[in-house]
Protein backbone atom coordinates (compact mmCIF):
# COMPACT_ATOMS: atom_id res chain seq x y z
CA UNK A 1 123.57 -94.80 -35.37
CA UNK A 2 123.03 -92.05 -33.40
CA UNK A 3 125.89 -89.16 -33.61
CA UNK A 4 126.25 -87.65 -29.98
CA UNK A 5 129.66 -85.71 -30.02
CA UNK A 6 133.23 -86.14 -31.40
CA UNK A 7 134.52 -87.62 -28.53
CA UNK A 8 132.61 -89.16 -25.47
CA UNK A 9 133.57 -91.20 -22.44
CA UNK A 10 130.75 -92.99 -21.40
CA UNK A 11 130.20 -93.63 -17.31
CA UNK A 12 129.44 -97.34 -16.25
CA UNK A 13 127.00 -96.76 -13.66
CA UNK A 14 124.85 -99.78 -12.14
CA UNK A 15 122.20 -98.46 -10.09
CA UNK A 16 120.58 -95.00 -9.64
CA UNK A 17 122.97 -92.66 -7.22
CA UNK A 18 125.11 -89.54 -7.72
CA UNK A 19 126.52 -88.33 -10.81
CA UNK A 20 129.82 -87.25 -10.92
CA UNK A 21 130.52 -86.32 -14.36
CA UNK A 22 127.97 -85.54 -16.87
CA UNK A 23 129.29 -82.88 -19.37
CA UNK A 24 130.30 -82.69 -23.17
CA UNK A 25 132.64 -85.28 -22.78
CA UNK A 26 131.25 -87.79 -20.08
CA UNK A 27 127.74 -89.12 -20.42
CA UNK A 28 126.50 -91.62 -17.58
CA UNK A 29 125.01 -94.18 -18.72
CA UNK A 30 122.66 -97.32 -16.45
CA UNK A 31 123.97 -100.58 -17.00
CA UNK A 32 121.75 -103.25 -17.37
CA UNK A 33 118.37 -100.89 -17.10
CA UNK A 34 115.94 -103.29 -18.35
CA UNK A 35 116.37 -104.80 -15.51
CA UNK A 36 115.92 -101.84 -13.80
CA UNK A 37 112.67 -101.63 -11.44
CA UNK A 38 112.72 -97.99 -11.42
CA UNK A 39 112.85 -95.72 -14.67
CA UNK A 40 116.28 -94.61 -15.59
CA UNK A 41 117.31 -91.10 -14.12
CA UNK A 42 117.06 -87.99 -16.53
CA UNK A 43 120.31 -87.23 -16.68
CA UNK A 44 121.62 -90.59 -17.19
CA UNK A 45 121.13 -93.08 -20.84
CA UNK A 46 119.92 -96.27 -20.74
CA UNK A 47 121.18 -99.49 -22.28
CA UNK A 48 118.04 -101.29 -22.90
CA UNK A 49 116.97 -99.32 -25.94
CA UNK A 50 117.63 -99.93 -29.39
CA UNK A 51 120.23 -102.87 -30.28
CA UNK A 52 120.86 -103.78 -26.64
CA UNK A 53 122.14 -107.13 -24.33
CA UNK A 54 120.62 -105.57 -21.32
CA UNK A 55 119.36 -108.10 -19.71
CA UNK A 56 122.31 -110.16 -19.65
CA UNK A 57 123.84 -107.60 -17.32
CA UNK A 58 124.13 -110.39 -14.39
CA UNK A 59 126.35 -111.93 -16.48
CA UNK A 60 128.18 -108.99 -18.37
CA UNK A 61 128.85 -106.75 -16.08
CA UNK A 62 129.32 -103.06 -17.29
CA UNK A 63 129.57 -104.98 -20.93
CA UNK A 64 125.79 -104.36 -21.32
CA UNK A 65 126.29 -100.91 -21.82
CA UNK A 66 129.54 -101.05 -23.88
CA UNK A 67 127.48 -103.27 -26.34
CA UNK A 68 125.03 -100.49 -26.10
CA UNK A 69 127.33 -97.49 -27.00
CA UNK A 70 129.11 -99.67 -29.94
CA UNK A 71 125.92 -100.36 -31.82
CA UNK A 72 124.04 -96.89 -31.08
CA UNK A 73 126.05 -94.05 -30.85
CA UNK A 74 129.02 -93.12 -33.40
CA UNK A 75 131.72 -90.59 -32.63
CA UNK A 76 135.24 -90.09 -33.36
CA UNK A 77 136.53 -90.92 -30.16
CA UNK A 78 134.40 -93.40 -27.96
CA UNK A 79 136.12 -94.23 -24.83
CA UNK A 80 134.52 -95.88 -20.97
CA UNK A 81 135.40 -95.75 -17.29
CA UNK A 82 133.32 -96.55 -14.32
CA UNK A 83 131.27 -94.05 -11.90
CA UNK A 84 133.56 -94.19 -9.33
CA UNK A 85 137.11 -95.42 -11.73
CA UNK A 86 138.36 -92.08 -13.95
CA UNK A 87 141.41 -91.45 -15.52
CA UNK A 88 143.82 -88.61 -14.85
CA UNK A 89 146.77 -87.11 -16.39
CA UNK A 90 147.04 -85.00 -13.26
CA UNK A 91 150.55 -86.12 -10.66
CA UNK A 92 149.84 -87.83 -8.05
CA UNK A 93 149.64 -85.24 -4.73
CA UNK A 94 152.72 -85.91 -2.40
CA UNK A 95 150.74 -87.05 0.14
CA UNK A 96 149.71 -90.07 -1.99
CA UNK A 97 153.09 -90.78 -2.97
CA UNK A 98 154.38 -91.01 0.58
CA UNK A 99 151.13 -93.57 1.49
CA UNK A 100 152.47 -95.46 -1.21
CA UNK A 101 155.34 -96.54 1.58
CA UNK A 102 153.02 -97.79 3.43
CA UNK A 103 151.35 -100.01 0.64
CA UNK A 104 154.03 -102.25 0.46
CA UNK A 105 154.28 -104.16 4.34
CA UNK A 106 150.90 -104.21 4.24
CA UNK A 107 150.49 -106.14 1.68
CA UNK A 108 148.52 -103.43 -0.72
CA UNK A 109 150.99 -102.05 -2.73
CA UNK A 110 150.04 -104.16 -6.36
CA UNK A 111 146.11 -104.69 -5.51
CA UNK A 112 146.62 -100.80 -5.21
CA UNK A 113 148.96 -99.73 -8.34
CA UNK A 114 147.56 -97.48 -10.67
CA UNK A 115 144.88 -96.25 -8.72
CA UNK A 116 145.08 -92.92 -6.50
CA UNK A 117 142.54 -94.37 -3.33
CA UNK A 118 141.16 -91.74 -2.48
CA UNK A 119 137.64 -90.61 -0.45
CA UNK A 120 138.06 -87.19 -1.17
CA UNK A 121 135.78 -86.44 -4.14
CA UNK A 122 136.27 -82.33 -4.13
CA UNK A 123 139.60 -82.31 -4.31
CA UNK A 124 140.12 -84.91 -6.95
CA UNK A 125 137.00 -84.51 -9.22
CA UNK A 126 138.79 -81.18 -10.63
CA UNK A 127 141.35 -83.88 -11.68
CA UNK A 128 139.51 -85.98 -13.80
CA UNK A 129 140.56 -86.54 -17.70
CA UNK A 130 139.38 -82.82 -19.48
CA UNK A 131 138.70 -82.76 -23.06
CA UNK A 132 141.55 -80.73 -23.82
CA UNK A 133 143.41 -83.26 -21.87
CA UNK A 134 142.17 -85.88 -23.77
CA UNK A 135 142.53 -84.47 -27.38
CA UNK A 136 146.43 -83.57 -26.68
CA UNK A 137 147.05 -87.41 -25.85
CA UNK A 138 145.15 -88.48 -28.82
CA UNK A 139 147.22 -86.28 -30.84
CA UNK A 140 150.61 -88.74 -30.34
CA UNK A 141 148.92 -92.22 -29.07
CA UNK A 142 146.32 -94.39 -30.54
CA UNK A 143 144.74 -95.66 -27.78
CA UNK A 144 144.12 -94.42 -23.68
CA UNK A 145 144.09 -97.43 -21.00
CA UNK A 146 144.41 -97.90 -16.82
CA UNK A 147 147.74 -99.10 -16.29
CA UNK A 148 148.08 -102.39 -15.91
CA UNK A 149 146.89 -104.39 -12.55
CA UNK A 150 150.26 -105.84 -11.06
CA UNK A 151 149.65 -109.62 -10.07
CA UNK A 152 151.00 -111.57 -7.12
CA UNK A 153 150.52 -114.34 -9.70
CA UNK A 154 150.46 -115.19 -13.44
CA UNK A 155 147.41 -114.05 -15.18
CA UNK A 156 146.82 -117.59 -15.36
CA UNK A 157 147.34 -119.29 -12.19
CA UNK A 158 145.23 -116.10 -10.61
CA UNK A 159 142.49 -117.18 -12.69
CA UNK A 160 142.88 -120.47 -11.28
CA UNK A 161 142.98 -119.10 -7.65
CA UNK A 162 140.08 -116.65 -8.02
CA UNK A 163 137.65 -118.41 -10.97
CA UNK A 164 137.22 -121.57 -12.26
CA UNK A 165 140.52 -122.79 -14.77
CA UNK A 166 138.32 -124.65 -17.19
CA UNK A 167 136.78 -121.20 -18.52
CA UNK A 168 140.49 -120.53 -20.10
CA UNK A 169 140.96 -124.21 -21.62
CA UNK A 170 137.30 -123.19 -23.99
CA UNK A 171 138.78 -119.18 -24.23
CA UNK A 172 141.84 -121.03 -25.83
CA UNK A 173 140.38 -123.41 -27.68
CA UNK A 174 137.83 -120.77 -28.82
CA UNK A 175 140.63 -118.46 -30.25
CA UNK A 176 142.68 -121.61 -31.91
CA UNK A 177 139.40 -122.33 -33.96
CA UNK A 178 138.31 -118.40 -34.59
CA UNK A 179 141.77 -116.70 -34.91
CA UNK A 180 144.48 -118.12 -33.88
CA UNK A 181 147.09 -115.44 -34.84
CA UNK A 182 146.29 -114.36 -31.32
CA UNK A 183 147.58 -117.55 -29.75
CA UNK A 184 150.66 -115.87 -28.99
CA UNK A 185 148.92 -112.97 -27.49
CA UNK A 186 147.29 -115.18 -25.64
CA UNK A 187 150.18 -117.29 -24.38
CA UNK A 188 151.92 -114.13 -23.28
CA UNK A 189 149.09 -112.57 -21.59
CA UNK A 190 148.59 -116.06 -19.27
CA UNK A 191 152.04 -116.28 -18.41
CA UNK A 192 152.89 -112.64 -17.69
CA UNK A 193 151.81 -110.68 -14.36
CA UNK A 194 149.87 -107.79 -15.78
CA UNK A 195 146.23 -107.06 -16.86
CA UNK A 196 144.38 -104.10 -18.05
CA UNK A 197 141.15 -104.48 -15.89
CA UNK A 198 137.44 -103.06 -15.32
CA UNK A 199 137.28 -103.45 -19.12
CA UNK A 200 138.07 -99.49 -19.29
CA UNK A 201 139.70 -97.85 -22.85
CA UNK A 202 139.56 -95.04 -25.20
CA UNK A 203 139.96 -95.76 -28.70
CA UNK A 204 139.29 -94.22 -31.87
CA UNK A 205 137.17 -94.87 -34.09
CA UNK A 206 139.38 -96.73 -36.41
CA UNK A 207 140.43 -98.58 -33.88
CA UNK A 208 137.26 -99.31 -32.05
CA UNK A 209 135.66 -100.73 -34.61
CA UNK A 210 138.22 -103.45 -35.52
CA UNK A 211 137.98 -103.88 -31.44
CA UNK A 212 134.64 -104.17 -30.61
CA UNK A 213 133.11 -106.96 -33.26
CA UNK A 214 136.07 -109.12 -32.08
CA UNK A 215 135.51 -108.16 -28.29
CA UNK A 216 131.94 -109.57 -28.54
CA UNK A 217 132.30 -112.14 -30.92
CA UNK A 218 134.70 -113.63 -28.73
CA UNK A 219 132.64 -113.66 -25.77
CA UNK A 220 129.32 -114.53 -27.55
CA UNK A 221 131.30 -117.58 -28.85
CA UNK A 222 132.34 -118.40 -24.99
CA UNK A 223 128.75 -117.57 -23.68
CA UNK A 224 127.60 -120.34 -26.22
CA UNK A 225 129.67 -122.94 -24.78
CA UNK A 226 128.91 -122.85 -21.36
CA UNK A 227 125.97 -123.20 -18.84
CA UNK A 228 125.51 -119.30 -17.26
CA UNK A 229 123.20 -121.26 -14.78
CA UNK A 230 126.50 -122.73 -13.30
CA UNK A 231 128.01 -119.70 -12.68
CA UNK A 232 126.68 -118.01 -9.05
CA UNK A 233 127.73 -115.45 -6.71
CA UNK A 234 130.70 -113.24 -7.78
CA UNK A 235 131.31 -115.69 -10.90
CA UNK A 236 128.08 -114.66 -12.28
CA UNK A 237 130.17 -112.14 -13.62
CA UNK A 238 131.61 -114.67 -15.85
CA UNK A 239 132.05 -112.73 -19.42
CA UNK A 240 133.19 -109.76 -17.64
CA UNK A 241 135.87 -111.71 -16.39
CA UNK A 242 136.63 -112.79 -19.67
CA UNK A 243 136.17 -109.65 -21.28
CA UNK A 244 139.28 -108.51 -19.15
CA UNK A 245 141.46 -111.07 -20.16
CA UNK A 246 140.12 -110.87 -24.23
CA UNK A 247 140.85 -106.92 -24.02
CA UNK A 248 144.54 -107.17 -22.55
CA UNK A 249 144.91 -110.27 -25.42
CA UNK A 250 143.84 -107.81 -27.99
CA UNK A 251 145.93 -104.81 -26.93
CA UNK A 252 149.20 -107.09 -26.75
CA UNK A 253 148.39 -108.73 -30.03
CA UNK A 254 147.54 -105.47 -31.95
CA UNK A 255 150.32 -103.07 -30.33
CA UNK A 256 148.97 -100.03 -30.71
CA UNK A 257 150.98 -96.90 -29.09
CA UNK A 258 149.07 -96.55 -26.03
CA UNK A 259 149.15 -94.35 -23.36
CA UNK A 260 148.44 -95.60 -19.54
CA UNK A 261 146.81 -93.19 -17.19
CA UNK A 262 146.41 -93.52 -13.27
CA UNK A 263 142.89 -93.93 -12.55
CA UNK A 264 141.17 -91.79 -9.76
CA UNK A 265 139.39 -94.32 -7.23
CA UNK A 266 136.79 -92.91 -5.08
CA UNK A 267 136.40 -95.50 -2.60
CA UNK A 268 133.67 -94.35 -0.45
CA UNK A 269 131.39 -93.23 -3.54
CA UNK A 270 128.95 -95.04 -3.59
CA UNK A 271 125.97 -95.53 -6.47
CA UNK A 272 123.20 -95.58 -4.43
């Protein structure tokens, strides 16, 4: 493995476009760059070298470069977040607070939670997770995650809603057979109303590496039991919807002291 720091945050970008953050902590990396037409940016990584799944980034999402990061870089400290998704400690400006009213008769206020919506990238980029930031929270939790997404439904009947109900039947059935001491996770997770999504975390390394061989065995095991070809559109994402519901499984099962951060949302950054 290659060593690149003691602690990095890796960037999930998806096409070439404007870096936000690219400093001793954060390192952008393209997601699913063999695919890639043009030749990855120089101040960006690419997941297609060494042990990589790029090309099944139709299908994984921002998992291609997670698998990337796992099996080639090593540091105490590996965490991920998206280009335009970052965590803050920071409070949330007054202003924000009061739209927060607003959220709620128009229908926006859980679709919304946890996230400061924002447009303005100067103000907030100062904002984003520091290092020093980062190493005090480490120094009482075990783990950093986005807070929870608040459902209008179960976990489980908004799969049903939104995807296709059948993919949770071979999840379950996939987790009776390869460890079923998570059934209970796994029971709780479906009937409760919260999810950890965009398949963001920072662990350490202890951590991580019990996380990440079970992350993607599980979902190699589910990619081998279905047909990807029957999965278009939006549910082409299929394992990265999965990989959402296998990562809030884990964290209930394991119970590690975590610490939930508001992420920064710049809605009108766009990469590319």
């Amino acid at each position: 493995m290659t060593a690149l720091s003691d602690s990095k945050i890796f960037i999930m970008h998806y096409k070439k476009g404007m870096v936000l953050k690219n400093d001793s902590l954060y390192r952008p990396l393209m997601c699913g760059n063999a695919l890639n037409p043009e030749k990855v940016p120089e101040n960006m990584l690419g997941d297609d070298s060494g042990e990589n799944i790029s090309d099944k980034n139709p299908f994984f999402s921002e998992l291609t470069g997670a698998y990337w990061v796992w099996k080639n870089t090593d540091q105490a400290v590996t965490g991920t977040c998206h280009y335009r998704r970052f965590y803050t400690i920071e409070p949330e400006p007054l202003f924000y607070k009061i739209k927060r009213f607003f959220y709620f008769p128009i229908g926006l206020a859980a679709k919304r939670y946890g996230l400061i919506y924002t447009d303005d990238v100067d103000f907030f980029k100062s904002k984003i997770l520091n290092h020093d930031q980062l190493d005090e929270l480490l120094s009482r939790y075990d783990a950093i995650l986005p807070q929870a997404r608040k459902l209008r439904y179960t976990v489980e009947e908004h799969y049903r809603r939104y995807h296709d109900i059948h993919d949770l039947e071979i999840l379950r059935s996939i987790i009776e057979e390869k460890c079923p001491e998570y059934l209970p996770a796994f029971a709780s997770v479906l009937k409760g109303k919260r999810l950890y999504a965009n398949n963001m975390f920072i662990l350490k390394r202890e951590q991580y590496q019990k996380f990440m061989p079970w992350w993607f065995g599980m979902m190699f095991e589910f990619e081998r039991r279905i047909d990807l070809e029957n999965y278009t559109g939006y549910q082409k994402r299929i394992l990265g919807f999965i990989a959402e519901r296998l990562l809030t499984i884990w964290f209930k099962k394991e119970q590690l002291n975590c610490k939930e951060l508001q992420l920064i949302y710049f809605k009108n950054f766009k990469n590319g």
